[in-house]
N, C-alpha and C. Protein backbone atom coordinates (compact mmCIF):
# COMPACT_ATOMS: atom_id res chain seq x y z
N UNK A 1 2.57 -0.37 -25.73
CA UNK A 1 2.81 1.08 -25.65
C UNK A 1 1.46 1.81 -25.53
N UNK A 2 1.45 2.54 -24.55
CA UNK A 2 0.23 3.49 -24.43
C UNK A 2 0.24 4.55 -25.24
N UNK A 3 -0.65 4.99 -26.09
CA UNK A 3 -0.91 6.06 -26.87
C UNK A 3 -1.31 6.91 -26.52
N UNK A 4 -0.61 7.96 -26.44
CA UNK A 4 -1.46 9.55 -26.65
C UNK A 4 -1.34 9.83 -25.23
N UNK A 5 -2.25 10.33 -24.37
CA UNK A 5 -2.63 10.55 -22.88
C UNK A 5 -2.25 9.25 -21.71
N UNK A 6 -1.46 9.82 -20.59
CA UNK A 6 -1.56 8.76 -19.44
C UNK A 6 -1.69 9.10 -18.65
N UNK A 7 -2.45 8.42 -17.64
CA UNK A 7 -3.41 9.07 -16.22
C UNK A 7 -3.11 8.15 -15.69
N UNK A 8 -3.56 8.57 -14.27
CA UNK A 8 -3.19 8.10 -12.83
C UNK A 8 -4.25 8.67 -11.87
N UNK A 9 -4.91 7.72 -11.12
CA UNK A 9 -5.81 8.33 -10.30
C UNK A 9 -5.45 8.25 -9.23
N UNK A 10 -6.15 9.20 -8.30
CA UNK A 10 -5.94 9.26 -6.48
C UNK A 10 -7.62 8.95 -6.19
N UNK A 11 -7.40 8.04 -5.00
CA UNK A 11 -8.42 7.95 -4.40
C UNK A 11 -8.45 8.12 -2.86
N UNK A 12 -9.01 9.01 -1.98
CA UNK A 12 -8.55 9.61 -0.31
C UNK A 12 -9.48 8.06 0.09
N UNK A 13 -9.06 7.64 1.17
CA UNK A 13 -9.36 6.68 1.86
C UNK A 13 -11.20 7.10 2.29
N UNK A 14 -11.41 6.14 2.71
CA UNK A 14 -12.65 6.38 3.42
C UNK A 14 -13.22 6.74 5.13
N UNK A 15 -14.29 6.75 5.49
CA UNK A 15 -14.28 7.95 6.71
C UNK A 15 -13.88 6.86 7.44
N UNK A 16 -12.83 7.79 8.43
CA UNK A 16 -12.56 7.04 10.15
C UNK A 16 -13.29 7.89 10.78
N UNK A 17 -12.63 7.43 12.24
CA UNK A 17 -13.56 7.64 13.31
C UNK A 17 -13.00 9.69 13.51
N UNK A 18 -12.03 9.58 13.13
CA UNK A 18 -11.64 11.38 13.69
C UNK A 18 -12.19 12.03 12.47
N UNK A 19 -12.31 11.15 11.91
CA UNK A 19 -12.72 12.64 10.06
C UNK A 19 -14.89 12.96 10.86
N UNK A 20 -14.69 12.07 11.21
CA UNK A 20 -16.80 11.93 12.35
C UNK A 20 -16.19 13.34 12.97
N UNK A 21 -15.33 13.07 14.07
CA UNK A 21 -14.65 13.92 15.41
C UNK A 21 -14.31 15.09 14.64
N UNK A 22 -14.47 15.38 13.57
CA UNK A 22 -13.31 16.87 13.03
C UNK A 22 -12.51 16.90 13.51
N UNK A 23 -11.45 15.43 13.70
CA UNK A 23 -9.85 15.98 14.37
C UNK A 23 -8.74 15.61 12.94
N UNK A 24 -8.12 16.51 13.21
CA UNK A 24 -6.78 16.13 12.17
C UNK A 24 -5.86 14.61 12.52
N UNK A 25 -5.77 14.07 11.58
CA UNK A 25 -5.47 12.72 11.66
C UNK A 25 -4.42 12.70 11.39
N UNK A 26 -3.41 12.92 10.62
CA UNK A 26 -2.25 12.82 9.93
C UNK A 26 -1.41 11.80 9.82
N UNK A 27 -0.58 11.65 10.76
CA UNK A 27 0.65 10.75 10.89
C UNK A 27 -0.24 9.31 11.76
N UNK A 28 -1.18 10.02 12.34
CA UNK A 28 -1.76 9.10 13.49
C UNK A 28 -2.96 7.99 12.70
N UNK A 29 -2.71 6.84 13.12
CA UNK A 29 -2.73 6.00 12.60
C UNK A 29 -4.08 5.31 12.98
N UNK A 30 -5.62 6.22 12.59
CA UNK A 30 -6.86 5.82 12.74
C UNK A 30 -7.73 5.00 11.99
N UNK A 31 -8.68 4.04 12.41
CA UNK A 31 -9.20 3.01 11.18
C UNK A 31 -10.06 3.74 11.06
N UNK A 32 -10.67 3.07 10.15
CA UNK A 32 -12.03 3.16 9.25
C UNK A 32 -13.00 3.30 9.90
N UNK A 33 -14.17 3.98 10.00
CA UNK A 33 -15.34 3.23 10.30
C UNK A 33 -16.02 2.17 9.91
N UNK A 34 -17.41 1.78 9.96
CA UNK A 34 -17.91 0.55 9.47
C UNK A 34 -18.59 1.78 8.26
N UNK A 35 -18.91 2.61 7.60
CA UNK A 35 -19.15 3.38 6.69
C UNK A 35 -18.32 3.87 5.97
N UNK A 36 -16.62 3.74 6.47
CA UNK A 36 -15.58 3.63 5.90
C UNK A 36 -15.59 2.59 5.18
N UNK A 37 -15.31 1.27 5.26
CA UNK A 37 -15.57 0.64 5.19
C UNK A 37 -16.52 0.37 3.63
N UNK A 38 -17.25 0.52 3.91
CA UNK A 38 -18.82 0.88 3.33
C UNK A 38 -18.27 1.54 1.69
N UNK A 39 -17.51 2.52 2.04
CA UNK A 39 -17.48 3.46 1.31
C UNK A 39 -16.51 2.38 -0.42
N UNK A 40 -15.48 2.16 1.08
CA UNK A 40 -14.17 1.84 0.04
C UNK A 40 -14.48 0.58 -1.03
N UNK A 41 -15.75 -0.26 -0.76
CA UNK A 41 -16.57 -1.27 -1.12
C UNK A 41 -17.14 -0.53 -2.28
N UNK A 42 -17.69 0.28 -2.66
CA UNK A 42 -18.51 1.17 -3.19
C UNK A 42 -17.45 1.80 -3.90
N UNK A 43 -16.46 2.20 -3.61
CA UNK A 43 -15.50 2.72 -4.55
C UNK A 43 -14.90 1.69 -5.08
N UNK A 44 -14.63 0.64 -4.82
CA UNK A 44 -14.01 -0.90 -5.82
C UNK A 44 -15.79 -1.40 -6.97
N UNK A 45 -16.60 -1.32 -6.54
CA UNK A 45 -17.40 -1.32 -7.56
C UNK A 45 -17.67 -0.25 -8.71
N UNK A 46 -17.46 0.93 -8.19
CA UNK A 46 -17.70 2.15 -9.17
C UNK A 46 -16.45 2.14 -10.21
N UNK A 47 -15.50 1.88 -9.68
CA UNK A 47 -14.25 1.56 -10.76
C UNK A 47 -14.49 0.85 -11.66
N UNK A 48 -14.74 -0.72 -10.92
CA UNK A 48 -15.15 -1.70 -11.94
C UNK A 48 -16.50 -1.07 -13.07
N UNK A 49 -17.62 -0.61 -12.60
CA UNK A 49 -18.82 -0.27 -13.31
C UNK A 49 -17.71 0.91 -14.46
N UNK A 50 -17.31 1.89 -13.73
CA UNK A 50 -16.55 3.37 -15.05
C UNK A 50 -15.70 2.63 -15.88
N UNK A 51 -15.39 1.60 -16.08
CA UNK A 51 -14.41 0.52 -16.34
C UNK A 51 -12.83 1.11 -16.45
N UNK A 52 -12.99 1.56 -15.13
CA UNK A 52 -11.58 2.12 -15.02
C UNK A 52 -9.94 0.91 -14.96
N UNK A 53 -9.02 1.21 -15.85
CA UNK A 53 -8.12 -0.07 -15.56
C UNK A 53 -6.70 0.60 -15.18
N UNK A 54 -6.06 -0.22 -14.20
CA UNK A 54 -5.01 0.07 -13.84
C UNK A 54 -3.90 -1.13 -13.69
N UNK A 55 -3.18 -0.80 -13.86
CA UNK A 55 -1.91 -2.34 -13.28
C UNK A 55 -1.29 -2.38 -12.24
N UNK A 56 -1.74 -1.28 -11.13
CA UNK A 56 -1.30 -1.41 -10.22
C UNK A 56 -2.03 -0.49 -8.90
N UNK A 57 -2.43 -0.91 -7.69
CA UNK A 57 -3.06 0.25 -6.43
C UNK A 57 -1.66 0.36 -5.80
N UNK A 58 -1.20 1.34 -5.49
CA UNK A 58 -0.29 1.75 -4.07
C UNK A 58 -1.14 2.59 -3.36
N UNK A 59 -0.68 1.96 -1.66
CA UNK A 59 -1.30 2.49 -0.86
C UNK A 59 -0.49 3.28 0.29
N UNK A 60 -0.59 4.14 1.19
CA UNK A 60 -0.29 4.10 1.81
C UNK A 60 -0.33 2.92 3.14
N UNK A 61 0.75 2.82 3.71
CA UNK A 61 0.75 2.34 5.07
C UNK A 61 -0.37 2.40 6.09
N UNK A 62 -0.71 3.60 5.97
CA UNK A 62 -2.10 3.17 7.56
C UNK A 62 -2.91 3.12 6.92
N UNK A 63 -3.27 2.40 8.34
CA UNK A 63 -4.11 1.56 8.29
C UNK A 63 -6.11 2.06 7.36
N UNK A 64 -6.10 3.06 7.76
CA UNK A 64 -7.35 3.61 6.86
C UNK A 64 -7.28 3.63 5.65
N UNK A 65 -5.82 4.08 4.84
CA UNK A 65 -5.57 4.21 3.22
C UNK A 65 -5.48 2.56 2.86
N UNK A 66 -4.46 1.57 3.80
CA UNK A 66 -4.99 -0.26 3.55
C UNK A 66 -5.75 -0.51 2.91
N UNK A 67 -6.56 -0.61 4.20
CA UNK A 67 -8.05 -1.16 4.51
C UNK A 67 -8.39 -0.65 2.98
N UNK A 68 -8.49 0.98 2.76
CA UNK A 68 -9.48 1.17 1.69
C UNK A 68 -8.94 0.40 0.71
N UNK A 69 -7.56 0.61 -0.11
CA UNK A 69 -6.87 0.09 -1.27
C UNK A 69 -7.03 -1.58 -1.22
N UNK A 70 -7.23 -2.61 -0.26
CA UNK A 70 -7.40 -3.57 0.32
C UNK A 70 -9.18 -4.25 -0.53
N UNK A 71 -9.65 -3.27 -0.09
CA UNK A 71 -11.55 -3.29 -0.47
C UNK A 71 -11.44 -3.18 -2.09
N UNK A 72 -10.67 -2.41 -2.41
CA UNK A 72 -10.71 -1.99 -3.76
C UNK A 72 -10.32 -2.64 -4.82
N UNK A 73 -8.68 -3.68 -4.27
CA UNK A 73 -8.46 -4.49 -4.92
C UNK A 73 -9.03 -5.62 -5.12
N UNK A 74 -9.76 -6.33 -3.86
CA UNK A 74 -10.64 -7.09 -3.79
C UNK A 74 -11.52 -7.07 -4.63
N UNK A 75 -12.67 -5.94 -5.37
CA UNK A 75 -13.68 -5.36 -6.16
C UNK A 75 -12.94 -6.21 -7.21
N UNK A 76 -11.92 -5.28 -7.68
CA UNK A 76 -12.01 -4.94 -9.16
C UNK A 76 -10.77 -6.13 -9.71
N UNK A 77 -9.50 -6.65 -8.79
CA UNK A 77 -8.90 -7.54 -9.08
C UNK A 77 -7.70 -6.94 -9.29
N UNK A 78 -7.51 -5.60 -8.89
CA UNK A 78 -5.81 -4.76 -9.37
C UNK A 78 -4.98 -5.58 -8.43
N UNK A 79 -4.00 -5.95 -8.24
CA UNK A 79 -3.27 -5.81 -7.22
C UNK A 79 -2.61 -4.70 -6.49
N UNK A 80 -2.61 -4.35 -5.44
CA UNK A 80 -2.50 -3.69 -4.28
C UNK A 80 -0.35 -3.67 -3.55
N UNK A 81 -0.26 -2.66 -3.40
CA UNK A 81 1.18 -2.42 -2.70
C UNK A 81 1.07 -1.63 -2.43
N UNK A 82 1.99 -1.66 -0.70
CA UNK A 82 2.32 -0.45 0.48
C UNK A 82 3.51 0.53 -0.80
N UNK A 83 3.20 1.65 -0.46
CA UNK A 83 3.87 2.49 -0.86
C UNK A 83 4.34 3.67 0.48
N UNK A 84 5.38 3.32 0.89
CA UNK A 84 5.89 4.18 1.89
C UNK A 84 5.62 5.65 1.99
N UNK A 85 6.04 6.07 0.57
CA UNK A 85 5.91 7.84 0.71
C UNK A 85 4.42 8.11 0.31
N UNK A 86 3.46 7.19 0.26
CA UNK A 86 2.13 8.17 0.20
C UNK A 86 1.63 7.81 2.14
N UNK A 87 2.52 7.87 2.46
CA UNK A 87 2.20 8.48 4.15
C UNK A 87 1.51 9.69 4.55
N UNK A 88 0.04 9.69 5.13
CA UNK A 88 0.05 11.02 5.38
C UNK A 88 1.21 12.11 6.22
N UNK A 89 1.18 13.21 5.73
CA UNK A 89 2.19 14.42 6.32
C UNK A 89 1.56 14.09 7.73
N UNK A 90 3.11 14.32 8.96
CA UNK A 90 2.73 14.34 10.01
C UNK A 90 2.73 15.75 10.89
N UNK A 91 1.63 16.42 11.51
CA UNK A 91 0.88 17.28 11.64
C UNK A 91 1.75 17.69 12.75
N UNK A 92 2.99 17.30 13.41
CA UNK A 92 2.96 17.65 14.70
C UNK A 92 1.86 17.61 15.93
N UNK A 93 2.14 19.13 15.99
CA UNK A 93 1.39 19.39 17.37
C UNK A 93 0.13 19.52 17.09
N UNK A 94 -0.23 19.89 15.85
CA UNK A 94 -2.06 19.65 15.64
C UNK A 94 -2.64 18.35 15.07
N UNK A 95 -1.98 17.33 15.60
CA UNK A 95 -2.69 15.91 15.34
C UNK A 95 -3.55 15.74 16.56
N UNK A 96 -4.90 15.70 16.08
CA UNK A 96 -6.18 15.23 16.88
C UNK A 96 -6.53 16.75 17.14
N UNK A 97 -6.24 17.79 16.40
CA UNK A 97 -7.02 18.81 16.93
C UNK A 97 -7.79 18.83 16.03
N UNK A 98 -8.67 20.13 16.10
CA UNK A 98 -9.84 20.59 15.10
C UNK A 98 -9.10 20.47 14.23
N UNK A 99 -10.01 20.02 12.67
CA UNK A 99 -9.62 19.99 11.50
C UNK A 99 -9.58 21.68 10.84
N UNK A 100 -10.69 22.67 11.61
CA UNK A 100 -10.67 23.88 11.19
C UNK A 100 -10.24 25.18 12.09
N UNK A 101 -9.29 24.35 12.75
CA UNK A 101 -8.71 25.68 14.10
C UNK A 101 -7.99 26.38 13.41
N UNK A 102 -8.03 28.08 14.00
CA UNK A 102 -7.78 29.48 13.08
C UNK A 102 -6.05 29.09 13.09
N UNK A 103 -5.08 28.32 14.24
CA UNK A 103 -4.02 28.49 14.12
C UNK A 103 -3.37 27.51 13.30
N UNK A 104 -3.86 26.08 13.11
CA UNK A 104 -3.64 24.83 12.21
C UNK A 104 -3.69 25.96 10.56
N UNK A 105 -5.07 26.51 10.08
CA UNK A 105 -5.49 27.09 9.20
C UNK A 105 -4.10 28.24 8.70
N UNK A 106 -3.76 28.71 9.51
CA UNK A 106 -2.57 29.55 9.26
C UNK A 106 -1.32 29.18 9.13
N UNK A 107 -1.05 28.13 9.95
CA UNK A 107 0.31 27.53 9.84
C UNK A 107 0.13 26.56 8.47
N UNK A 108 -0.73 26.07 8.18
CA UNK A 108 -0.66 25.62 6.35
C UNK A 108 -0.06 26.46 5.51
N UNK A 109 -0.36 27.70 5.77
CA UNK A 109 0.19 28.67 4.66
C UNK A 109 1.51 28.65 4.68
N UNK A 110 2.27 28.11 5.93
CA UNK A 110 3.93 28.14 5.92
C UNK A 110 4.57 26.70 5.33
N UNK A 111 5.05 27.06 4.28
CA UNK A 111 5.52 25.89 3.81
C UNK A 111 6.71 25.25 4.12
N UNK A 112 7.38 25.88 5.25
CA UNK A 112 8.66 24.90 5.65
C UNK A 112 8.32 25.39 6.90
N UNK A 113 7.20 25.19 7.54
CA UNK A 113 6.84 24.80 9.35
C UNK A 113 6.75 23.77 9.58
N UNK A 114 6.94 23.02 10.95
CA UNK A 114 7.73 21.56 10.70
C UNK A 114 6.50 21.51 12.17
N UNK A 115 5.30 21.98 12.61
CA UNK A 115 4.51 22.05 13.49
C UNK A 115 4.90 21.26 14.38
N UNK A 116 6.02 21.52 15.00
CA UNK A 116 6.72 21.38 16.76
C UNK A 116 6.45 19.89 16.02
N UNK A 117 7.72 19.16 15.45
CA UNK A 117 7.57 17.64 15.76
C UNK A 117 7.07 16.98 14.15
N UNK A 118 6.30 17.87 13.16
CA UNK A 118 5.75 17.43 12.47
C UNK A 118 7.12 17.10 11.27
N UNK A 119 6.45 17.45 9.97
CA UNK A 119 6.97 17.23 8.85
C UNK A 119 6.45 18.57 7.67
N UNK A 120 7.08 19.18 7.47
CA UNK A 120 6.99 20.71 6.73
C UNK A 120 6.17 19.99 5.35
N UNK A 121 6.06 20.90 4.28
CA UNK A 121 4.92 20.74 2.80
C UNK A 121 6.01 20.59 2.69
N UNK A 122 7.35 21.42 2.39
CA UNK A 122 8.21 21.15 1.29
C UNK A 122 9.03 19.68 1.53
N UNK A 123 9.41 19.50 2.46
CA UNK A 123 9.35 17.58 3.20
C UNK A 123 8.48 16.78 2.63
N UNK A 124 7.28 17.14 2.55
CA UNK A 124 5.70 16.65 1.95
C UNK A 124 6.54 16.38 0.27
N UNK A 125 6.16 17.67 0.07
CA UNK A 125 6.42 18.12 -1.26
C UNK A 125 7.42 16.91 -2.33
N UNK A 126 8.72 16.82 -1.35
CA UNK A 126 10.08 16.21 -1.51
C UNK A 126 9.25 14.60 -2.06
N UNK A 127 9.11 13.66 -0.93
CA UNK A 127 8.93 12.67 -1.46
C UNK A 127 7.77 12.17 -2.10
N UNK A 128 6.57 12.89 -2.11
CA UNK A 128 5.19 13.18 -2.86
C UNK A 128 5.96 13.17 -4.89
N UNK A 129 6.50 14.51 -4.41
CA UNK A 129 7.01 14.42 -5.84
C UNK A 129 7.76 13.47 -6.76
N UNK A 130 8.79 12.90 -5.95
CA UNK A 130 9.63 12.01 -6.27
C UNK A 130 9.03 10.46 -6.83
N UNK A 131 7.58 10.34 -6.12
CA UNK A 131 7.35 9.58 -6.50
C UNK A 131 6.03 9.74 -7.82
N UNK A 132 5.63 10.70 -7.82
CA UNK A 132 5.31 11.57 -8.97
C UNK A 132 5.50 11.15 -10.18
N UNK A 133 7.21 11.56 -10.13
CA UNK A 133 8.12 11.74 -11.13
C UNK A 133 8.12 10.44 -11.50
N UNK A 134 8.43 9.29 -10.75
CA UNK A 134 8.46 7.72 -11.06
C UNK A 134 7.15 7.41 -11.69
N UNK A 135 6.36 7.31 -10.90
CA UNK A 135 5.32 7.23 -11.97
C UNK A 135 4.02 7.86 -13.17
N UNK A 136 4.48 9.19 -13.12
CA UNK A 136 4.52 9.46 -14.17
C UNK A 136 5.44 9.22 -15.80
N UNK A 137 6.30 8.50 -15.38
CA UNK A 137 7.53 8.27 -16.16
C UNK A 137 7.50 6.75 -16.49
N UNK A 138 6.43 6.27 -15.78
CA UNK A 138 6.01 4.44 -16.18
C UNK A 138 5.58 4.42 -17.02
N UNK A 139 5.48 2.99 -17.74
CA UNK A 139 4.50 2.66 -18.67
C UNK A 139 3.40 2.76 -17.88
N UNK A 140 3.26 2.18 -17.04
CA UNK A 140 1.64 1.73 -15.77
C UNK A 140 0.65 2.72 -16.02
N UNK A 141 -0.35 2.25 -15.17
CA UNK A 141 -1.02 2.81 -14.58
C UNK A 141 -1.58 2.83 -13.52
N UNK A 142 -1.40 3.88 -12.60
CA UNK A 142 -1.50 3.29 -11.16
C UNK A 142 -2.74 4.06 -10.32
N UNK A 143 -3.37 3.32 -9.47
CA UNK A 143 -4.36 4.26 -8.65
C UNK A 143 -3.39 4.37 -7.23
N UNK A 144 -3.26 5.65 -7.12
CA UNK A 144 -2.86 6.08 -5.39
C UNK A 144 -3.78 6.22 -4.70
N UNK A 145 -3.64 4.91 -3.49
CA UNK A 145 -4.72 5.68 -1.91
C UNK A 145 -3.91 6.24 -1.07
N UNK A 146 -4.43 7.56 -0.85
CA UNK A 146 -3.76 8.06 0.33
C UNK A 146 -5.13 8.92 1.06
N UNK A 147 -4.07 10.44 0.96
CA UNK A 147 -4.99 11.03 2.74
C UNK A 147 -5.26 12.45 1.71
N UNK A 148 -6.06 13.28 2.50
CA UNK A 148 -6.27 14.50 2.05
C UNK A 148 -4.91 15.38 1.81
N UNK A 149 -3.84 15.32 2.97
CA UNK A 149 -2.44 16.17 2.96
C UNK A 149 -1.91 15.58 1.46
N UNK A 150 -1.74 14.71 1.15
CA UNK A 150 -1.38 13.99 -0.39
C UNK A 150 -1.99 14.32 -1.18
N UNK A 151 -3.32 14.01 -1.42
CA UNK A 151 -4.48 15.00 -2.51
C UNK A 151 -4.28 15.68 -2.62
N UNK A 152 -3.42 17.06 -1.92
CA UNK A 152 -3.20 18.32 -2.10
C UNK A 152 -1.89 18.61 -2.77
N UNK A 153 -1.30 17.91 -2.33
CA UNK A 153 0.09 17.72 -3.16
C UNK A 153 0.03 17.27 -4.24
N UNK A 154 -0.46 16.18 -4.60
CA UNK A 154 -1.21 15.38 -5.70
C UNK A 154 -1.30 16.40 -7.21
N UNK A 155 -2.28 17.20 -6.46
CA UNK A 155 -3.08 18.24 -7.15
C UNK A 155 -2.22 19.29 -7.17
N UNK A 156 -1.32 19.62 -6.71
CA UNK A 156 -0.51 20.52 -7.11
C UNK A 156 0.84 20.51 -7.93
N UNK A 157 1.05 18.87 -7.77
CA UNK A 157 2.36 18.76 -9.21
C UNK A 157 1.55 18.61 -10.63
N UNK A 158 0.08 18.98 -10.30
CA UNK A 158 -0.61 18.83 -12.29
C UNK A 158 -1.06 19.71 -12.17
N UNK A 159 -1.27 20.95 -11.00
CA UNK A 159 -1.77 22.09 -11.64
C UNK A 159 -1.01 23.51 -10.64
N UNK A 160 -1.11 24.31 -11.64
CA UNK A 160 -0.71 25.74 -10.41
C UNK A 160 -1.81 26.01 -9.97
N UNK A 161 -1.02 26.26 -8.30
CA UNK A 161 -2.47 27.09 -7.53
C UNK A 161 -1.55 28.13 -6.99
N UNK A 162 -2.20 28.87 -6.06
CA UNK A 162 -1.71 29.92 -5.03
C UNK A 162 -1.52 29.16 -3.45
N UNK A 163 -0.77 29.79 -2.82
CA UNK A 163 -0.70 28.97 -1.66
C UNK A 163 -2.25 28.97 -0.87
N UNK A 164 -2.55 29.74 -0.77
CA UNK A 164 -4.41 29.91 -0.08
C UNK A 164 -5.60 28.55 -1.12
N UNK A 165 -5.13 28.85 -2.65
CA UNK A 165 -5.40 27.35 -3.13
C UNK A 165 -4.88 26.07 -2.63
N UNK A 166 -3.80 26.20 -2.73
CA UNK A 166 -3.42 24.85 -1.91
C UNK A 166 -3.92 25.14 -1.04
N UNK A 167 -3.71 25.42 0.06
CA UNK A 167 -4.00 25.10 1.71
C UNK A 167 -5.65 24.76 2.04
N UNK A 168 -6.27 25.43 0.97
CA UNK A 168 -7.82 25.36 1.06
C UNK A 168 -8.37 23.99 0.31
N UNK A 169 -7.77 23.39 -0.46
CA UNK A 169 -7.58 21.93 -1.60
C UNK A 169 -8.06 21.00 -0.33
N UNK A 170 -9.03 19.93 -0.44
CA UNK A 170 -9.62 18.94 -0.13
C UNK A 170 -10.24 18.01 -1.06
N UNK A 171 -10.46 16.69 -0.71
CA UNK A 171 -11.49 15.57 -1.43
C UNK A 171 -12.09 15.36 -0.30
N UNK A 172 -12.80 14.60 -1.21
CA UNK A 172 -13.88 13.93 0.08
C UNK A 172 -13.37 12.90 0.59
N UNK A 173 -14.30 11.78 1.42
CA UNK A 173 -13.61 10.23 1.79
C UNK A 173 -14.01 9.38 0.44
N UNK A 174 -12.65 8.57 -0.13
CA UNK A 174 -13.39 7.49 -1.45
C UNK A 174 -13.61 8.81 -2.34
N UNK A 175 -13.35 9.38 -2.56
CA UNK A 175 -13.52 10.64 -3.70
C UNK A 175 -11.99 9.73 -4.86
N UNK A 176 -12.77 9.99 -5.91
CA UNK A 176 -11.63 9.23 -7.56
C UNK A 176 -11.64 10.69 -7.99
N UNK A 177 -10.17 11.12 -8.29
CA UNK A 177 -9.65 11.87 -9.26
C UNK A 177 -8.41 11.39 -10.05
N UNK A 178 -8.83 11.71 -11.45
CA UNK A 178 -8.10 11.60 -12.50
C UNK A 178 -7.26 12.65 -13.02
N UNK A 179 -6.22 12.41 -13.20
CA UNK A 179 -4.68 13.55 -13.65
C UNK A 179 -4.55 12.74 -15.39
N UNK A 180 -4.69 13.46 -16.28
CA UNK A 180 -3.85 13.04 -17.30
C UNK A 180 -2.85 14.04 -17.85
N UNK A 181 -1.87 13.43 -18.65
CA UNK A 181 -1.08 14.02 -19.36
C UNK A 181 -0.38 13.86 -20.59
């Protein structure tokens, strides 16, 4: 039985080739760089060094959130599982555009815009949370790799923001944040 406080960390994958490009990546399914790469190596040692422990990595499916959760388990010895719903949100019609175009930037603020094709926040929201709820409700402890669109969600079932907070919410690549409760 765990006492007192239980946490769960997120860790955003490490750099691909479009996060270089400033294009929005989302649904689209880009690798790593070799500094990606690099990174997610460097984040499986820094765990091990903070002596961070978990019983379990879920990752997302693509291939960049893998690869990283992949490097990580390797490091430190967690074992590693695909986790379907930490999929990045799919962007629609602004996948591969600028990461900071004025109309992408605005349509965040709509939380049930489905960007011609995409997948709306509150869609996001839906199975982000759900799985939330599961594991927050474990004994475990689990590290999530996913994408920045998840980090934001992430960060918003442990804290209130405003929608301009959310929409403005980022990590870095290989960035560790800790939620307890």
């Amino acid at each position: 039985m765990h006492n007192g406080m239980k946490c769960l960390y997120f860790v955003r994958h490490g750099e691909t080739v479009w996060n270089v490009e400033n294009k929005i990546c989302g649904a689209t399914d880009i690798a790593l760089t070799e500094k990606g790469h690099e990174q997610a190596v460097r984040t499986g040692e820094e765990i091990l060094k903070k002596g961070i422990k978990a019983d379990e990595i879920l990752y997302s499916p693509l291939i960049r959130a893998k690869d990283t959760a992949l490097h990580i388990s390797e490091m430190t010895g967690i074992p590693a599982r695909e986790e379907i719903r930490l999929k990045e949100q799919n962007f629609g019609k602004y996948e591969s555009t600028p990461r900071n175009g004025q109309e992408f930037k605005e349509a965040k603020h709509q939380f049930v815009n489905h960007y011609e094709g995409g997948e709306s926040m509150l869609q996001l929201a839906q199975r982000i949370y759900n799985l939330l709820d599961e594991v927050t409700s474990s004994e475990q402890t689990y590290i999530l790799v996913a994408h920045n669109g998840i980090a934001r969600m992430v960060q918003s079932y442990f804290h209130d923001m405003t929608n301009e907070e959310f929409a403005a919410f980022g990590v870095d690549n290989c960035a560790v944040l800790k939620y307890e409760w």
